[in-house]
Protein backbone atom coordinates (compact mmCIF):
# COMPACT_ATOMS: atom_id res chain seq x y z
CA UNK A 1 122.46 152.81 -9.89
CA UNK A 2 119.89 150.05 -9.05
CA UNK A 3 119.47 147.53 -12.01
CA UNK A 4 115.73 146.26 -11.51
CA UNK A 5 116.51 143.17 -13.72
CA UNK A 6 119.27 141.90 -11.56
CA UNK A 7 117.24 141.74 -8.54
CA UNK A 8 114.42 140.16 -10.04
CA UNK A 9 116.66 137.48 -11.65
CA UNK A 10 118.31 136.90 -7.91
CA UNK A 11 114.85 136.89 -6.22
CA UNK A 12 113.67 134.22 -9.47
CA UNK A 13 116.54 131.98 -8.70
CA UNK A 14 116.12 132.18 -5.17
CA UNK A 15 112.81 131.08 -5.38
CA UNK A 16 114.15 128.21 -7.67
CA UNK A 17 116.68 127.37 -5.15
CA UNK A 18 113.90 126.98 -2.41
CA UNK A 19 111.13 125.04 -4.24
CA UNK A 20 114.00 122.86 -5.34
CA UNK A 21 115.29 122.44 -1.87
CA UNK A 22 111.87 121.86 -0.63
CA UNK A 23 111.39 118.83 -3.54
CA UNK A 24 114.28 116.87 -2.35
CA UNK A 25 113.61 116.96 1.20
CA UNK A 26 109.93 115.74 1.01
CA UNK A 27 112.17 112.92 -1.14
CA UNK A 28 114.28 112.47 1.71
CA UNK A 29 111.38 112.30 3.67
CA UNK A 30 109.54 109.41 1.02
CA UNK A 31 112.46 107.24 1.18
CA UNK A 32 113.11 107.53 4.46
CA UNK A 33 109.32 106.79 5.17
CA UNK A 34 109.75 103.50 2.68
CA UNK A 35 113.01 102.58 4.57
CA UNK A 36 111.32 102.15 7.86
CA UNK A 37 109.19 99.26 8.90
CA UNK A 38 105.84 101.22 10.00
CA UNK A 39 103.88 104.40 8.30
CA UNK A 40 105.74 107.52 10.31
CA UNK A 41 102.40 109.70 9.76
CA UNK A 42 100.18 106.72 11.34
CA UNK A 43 102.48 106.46 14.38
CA UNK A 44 103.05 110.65 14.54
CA UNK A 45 99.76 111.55 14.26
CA UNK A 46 97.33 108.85 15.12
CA UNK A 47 99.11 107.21 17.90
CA UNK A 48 101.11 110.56 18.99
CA UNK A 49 104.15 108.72 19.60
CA UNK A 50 106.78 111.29 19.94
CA UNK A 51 109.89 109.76 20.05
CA UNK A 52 108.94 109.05 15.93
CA UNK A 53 108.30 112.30 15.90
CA UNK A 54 111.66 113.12 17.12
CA UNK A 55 113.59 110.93 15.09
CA UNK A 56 111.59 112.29 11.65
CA UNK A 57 113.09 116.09 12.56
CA UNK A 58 116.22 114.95 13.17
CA UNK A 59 116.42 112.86 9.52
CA UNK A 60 114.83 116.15 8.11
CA UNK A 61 117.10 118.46 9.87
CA UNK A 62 120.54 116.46 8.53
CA UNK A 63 119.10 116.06 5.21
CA UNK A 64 118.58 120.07 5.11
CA UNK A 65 122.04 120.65 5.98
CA UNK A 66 123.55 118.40 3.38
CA UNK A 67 120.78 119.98 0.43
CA UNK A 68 122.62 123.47 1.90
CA UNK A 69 125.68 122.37 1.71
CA UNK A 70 124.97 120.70 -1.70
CA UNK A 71 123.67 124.56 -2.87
CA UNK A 72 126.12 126.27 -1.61
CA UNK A 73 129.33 125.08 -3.63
């Protein structure tokens, strides 16, 4: 049969899992903005220099994969 409160408790920790997830990448993203000599949002979106741009999804893409992998033990 279909047990109503086990779904909602997977689709409530789901949603735990992402906000979390979400939480420590904008981290990530804060240190990673402290770290670097210059203001990454300045040179992204005021001077539209790309190649920052670039190098900010990369750091955010590798630091997704390790929260994943971090979840997913």
């Amino acid at each position: 049969m279909f047990d109503f409160g086990h779904e909602v408790r997977v689709f409530l920790v789901a949603i735990v899992y992402a906000f979390t997830g979400m939480a420590l990448l904008m981290i990530g993203y804060k240190i990673f903005d402290l770290l670097t000599p210059t203001d990454m949002q300045e040179k992204i979106f005021k001077e539209g220099n790309v190649a920052v741009a670039v190098a900010l999804g990369f750091f955010l893409l590798g630091i997704a994969v390790v929260i994943h992998a971090a979840f997913s033990i």
